[in-house]
C-alpha atoms as a PDB file:
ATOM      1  CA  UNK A   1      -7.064  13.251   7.248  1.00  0.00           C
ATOM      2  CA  UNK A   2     -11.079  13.482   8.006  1.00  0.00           C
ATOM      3  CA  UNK A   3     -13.146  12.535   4.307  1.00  0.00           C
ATOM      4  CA  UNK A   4     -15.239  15.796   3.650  1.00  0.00           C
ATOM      5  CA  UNK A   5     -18.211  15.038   1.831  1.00  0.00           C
ATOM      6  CA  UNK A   6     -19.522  16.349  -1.271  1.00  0.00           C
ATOM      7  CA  UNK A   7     -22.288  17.968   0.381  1.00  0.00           C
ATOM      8  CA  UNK A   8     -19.937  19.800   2.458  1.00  0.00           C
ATOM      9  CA  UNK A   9     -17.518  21.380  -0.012  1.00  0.00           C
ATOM     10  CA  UNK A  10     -20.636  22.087  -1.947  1.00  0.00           C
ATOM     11  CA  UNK A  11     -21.641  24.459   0.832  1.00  0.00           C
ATOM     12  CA  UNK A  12     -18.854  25.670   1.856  1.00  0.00           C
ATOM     13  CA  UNK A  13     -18.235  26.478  -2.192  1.00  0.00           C
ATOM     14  CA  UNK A  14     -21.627  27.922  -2.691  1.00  0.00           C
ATOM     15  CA  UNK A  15     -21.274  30.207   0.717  1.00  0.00           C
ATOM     16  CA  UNK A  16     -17.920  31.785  -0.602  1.00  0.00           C
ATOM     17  CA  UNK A  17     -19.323  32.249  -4.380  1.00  0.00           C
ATOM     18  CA  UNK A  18     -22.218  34.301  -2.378  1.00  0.00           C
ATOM     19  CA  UNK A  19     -19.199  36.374  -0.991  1.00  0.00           C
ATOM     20  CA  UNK A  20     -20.447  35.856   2.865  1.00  0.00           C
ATOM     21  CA  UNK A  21     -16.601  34.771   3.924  1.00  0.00           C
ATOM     22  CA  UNK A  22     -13.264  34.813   3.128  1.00  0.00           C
ATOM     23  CA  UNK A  23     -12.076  31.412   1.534  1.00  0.00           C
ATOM     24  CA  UNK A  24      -9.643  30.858   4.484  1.00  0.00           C
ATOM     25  CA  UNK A  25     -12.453  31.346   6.976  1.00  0.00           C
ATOM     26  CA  UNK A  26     -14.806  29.363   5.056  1.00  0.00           C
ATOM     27  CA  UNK A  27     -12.307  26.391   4.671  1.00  0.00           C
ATOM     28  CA  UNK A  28     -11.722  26.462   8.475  1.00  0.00           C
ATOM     29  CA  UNK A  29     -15.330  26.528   8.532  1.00  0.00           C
ATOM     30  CA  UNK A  30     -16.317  23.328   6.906  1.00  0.00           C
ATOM     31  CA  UNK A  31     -12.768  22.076   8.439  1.00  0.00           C
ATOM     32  CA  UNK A  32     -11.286  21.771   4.588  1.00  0.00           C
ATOM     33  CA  UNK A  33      -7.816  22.186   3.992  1.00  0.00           C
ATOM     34  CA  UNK A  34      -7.153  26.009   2.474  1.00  0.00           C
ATOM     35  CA  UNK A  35      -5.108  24.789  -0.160  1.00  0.00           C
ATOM     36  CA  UNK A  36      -7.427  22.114  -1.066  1.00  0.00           C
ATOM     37  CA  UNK A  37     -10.436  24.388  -0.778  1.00  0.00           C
ATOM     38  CA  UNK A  38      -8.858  26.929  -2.632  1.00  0.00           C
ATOM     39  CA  UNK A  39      -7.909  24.135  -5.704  1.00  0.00           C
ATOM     40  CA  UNK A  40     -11.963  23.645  -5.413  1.00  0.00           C
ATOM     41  CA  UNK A  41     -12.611  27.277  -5.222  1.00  0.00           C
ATOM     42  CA  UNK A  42     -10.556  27.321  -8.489  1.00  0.00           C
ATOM     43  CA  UNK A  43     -12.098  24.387 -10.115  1.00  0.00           C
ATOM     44  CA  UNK A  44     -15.367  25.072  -9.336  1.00  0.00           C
ATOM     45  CA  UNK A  45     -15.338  28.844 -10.798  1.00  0.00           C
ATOM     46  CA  UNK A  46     -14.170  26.999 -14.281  1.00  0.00           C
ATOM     47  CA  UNK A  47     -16.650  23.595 -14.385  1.00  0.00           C
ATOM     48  CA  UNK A  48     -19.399  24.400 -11.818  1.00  0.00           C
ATOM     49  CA  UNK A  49     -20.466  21.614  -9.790  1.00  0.00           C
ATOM     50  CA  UNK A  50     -19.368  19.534 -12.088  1.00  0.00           C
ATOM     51  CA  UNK A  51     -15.810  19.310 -10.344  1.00  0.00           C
ATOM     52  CA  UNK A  52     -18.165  17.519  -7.505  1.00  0.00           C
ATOM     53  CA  UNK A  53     -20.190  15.738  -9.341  1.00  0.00           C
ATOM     54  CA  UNK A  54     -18.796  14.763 -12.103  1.00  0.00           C
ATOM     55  CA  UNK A  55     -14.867  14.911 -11.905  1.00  0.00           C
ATOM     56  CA  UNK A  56     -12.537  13.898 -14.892  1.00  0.00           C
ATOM     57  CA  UNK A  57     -12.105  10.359 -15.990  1.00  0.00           C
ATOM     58  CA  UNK A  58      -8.555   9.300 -15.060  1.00  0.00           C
ATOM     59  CA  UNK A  59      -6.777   7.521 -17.770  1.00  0.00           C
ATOM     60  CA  UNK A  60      -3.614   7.311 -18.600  1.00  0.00           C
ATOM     61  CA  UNK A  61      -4.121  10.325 -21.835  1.00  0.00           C
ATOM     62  CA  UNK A  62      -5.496  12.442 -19.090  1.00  0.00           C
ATOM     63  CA  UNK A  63      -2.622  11.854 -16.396  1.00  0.00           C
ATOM     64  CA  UNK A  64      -0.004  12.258 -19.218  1.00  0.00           C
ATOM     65  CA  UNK A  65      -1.848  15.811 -20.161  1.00  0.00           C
ATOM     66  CA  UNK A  66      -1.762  17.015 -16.858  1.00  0.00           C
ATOM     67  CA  UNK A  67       1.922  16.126 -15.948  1.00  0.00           C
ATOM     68  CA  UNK A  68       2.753  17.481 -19.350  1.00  0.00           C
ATOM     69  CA  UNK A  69       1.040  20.974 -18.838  1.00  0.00           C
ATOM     70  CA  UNK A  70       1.491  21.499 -15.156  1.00  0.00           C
ATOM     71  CA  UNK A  71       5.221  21.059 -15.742  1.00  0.00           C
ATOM     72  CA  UNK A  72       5.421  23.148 -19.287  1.00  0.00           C
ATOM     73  CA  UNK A  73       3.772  25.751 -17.340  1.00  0.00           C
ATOM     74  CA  UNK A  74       5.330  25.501 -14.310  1.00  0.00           C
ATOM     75  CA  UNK A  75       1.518  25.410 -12.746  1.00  0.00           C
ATOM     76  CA  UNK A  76       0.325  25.378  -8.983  1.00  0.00           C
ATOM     77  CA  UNK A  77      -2.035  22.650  -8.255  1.00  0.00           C
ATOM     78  CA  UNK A  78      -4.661  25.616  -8.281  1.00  0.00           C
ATOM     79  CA  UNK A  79      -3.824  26.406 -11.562  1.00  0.00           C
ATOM     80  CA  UNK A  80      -4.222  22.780 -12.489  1.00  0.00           C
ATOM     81  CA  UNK A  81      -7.440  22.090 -11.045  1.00  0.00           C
ATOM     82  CA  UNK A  82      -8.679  25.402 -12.838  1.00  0.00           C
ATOM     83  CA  UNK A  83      -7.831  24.282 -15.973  1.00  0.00           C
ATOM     84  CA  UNK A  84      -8.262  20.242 -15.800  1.00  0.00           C
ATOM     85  CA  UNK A  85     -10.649  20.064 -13.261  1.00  0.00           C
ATOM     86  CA  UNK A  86      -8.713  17.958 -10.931  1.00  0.00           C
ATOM     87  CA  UNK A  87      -8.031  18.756  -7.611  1.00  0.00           C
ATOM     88  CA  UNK A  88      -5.853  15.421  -6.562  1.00  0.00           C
ATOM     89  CA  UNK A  89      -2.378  17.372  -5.262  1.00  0.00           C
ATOM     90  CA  UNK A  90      -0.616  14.012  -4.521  1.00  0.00           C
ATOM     91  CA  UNK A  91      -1.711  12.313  -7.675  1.00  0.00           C
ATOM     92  CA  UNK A  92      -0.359  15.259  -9.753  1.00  0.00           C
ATOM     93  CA  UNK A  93       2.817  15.326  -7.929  1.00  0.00           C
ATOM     94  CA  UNK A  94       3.610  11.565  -8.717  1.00  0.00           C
ATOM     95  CA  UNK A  95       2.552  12.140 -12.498  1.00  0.00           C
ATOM     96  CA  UNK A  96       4.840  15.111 -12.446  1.00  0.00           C
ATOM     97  CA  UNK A  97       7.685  12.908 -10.848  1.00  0.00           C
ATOM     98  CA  UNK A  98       6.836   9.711 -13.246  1.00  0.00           C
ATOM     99  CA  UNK A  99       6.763  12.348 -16.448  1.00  0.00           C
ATOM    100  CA  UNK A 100       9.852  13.850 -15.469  1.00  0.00           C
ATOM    101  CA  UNK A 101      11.262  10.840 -14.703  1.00  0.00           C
ATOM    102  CA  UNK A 102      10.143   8.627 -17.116  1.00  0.00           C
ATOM    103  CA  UNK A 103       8.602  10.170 -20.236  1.00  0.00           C
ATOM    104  CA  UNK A 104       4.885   9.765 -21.015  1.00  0.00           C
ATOM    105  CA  UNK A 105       5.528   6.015 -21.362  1.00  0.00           C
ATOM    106  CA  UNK A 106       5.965   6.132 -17.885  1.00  0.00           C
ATOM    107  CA  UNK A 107       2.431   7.546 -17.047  1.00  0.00           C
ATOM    108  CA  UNK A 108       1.014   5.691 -20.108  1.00  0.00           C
ATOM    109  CA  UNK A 109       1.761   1.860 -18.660  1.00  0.00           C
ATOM    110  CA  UNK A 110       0.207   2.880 -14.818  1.00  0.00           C
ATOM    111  CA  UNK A 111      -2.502   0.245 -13.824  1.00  0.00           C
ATOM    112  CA  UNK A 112      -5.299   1.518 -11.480  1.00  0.00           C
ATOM    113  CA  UNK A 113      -5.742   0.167  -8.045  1.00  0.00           C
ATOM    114  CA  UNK A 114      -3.318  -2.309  -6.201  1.00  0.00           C
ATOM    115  CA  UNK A 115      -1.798  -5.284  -7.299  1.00  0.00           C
ATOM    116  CA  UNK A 116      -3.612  -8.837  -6.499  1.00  0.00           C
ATOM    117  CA  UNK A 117      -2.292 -10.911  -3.796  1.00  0.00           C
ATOM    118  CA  UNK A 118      -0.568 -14.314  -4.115  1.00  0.00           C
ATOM    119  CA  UNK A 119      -3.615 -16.580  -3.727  1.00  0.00           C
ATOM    120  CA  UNK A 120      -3.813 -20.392  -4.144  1.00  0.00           C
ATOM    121  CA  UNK A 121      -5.015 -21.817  -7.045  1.00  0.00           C
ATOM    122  CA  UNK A 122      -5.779 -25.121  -5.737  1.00  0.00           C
ATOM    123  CA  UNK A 123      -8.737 -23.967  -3.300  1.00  0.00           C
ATOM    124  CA  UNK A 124     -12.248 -24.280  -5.096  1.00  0.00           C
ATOM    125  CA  UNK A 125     -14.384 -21.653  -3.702  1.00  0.00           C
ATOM    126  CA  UNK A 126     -17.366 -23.262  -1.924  1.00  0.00           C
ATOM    127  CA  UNK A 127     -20.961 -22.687  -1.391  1.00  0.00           C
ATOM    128  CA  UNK A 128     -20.511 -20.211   1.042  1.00  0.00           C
ATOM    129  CA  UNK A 129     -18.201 -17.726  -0.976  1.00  0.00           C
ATOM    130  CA  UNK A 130     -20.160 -18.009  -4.083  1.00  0.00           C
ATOM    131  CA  UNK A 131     -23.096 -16.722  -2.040  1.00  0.00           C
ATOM    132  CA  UNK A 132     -21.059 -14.108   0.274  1.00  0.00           C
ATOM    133  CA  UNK A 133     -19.796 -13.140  -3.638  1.00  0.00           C
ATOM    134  CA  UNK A 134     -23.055 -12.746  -5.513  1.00  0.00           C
ATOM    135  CA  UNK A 135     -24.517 -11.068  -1.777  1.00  0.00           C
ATOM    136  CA  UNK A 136     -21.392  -8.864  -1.841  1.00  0.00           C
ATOM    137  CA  UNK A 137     -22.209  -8.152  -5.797  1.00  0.00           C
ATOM    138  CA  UNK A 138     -26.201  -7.004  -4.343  1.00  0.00           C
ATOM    139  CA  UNK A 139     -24.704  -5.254  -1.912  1.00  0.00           C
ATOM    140  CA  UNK A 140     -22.261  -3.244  -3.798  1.00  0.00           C
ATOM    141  CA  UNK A 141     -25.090  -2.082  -6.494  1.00  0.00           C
ATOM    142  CA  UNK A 142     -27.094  -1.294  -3.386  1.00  0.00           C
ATOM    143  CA  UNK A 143     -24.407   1.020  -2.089  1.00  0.00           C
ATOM    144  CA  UNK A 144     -23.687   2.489  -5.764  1.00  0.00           C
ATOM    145  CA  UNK A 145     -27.626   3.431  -5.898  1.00  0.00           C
ATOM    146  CA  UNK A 146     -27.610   4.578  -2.618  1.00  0.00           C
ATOM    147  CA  UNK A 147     -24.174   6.810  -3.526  1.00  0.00           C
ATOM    148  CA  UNK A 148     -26.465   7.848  -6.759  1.00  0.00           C
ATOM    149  CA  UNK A 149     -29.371   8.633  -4.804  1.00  0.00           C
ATOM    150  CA  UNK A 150     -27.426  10.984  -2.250  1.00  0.00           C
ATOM    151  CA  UNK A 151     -25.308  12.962  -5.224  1.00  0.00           C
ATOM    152  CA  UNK A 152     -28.585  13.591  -7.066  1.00  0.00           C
ATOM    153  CA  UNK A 153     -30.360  14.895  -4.056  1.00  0.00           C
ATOM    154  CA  UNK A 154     -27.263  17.078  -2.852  1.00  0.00           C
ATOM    155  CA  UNK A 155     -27.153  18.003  -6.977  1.00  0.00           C
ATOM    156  CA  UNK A 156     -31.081  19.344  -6.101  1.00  0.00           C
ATOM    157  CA  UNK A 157     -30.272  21.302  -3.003  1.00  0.00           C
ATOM    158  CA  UNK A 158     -27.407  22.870  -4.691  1.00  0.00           C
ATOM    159  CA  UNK A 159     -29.888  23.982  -7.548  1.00  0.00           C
ATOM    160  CA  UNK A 160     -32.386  25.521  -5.056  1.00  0.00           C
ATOM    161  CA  UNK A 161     -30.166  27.173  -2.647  1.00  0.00           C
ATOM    162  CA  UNK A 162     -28.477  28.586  -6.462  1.00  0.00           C
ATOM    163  CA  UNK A 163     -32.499  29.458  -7.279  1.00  0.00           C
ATOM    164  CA  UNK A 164     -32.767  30.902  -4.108  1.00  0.00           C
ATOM    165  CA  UNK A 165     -29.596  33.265  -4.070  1.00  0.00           C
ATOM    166  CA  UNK A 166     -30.384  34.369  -7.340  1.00  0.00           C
ATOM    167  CA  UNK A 167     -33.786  35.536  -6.526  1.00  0.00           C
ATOM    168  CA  UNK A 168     -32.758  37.103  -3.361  1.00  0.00           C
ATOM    169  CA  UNK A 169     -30.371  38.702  -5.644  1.00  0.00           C
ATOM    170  CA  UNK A 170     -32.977  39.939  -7.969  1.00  0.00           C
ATOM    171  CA  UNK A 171     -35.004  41.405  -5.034  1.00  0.00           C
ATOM    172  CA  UNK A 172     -32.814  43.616  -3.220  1.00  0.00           C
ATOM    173  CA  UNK A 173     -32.330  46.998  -3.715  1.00  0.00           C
ATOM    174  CA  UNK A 174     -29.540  48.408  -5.925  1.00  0.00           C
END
């Protein structure tokens, strides 16, 4: 599956809150998933750009909340995302399996990201690696600043095309 950017859903988001399109023809628009754009739609109408921007903090509280309401409920992912903020479908679904499966403890004891590979403990690193490590360290705060950069710019054009829509708003005729 093609990586939509934030920009993106942010436009198609802002076009269907201005009513110009239907959210299925919007979706196939910007080439986002319906369900997916409607879990946005849902978010978004609940946190703002926010749900962009500044998404939930996933810990293991948060994922044992979720699991626990969505299945209390019996909730659609839309109804999730409308109330948590969260639009990850498969990341519910395996909370909701883990919860059901294995109680909160089960959700509670999750690490994030993969496990380590085997290495060797007997290499030393040498020269080399300790200066493609502390380039790769640059380069990675270059890339978050760039990332920064981008998300407060796309946060600017979101304002002004909102500034814009509600002064068009405020000029036409009623």
């Amino acid at each position: 599956m093609t990586k939509i950017s934030k920009g993106t859903k942010l436009r198609a988001l802002v076009e269907y809150a201005s009513g110009t399109g239907s959210l299925t023809g919007i979706a196939h628009k910007y080439k986002i998933h319906v369900m997916l754009f409607q879990m946005l739609v849902s978010a978004y109408q609940t946190y703002g750009t926010d749900v962009l921007f500044n998404p939930p903090e996933i810990t293991p509280e948060f994922r044992v909340e979720v699991a626990h309401w969505a299945i209390a409920n019996n909730a659609s992912y839309t109804q999730v995302a409308a109330k948590f903020g969260y639009v990850g479908t498969r990341q519910i679904q395996i909370w909701k399996e883990i919860y059901r499966n294995q109680g909160p403890n089960g959700l509670l004891s999750i690490s994030k990201g993969r496990q380590p590979k085997m290495t060797n403990k007997r290499k030393k690193p040498t020269k080399k690696r300790s200066t493609k490590k502390k380039l790769s360290l640059e380069e990675n705060r270059l890339k978050q600043l760039e990332a920064e950069n981008l998300e407060l710019r796309i946060k600017n054009e979101a304002l002004k095309l909102l500034a814009s829509m509600k002064q068009r708003t405020k000029n036409s005729p009623k």
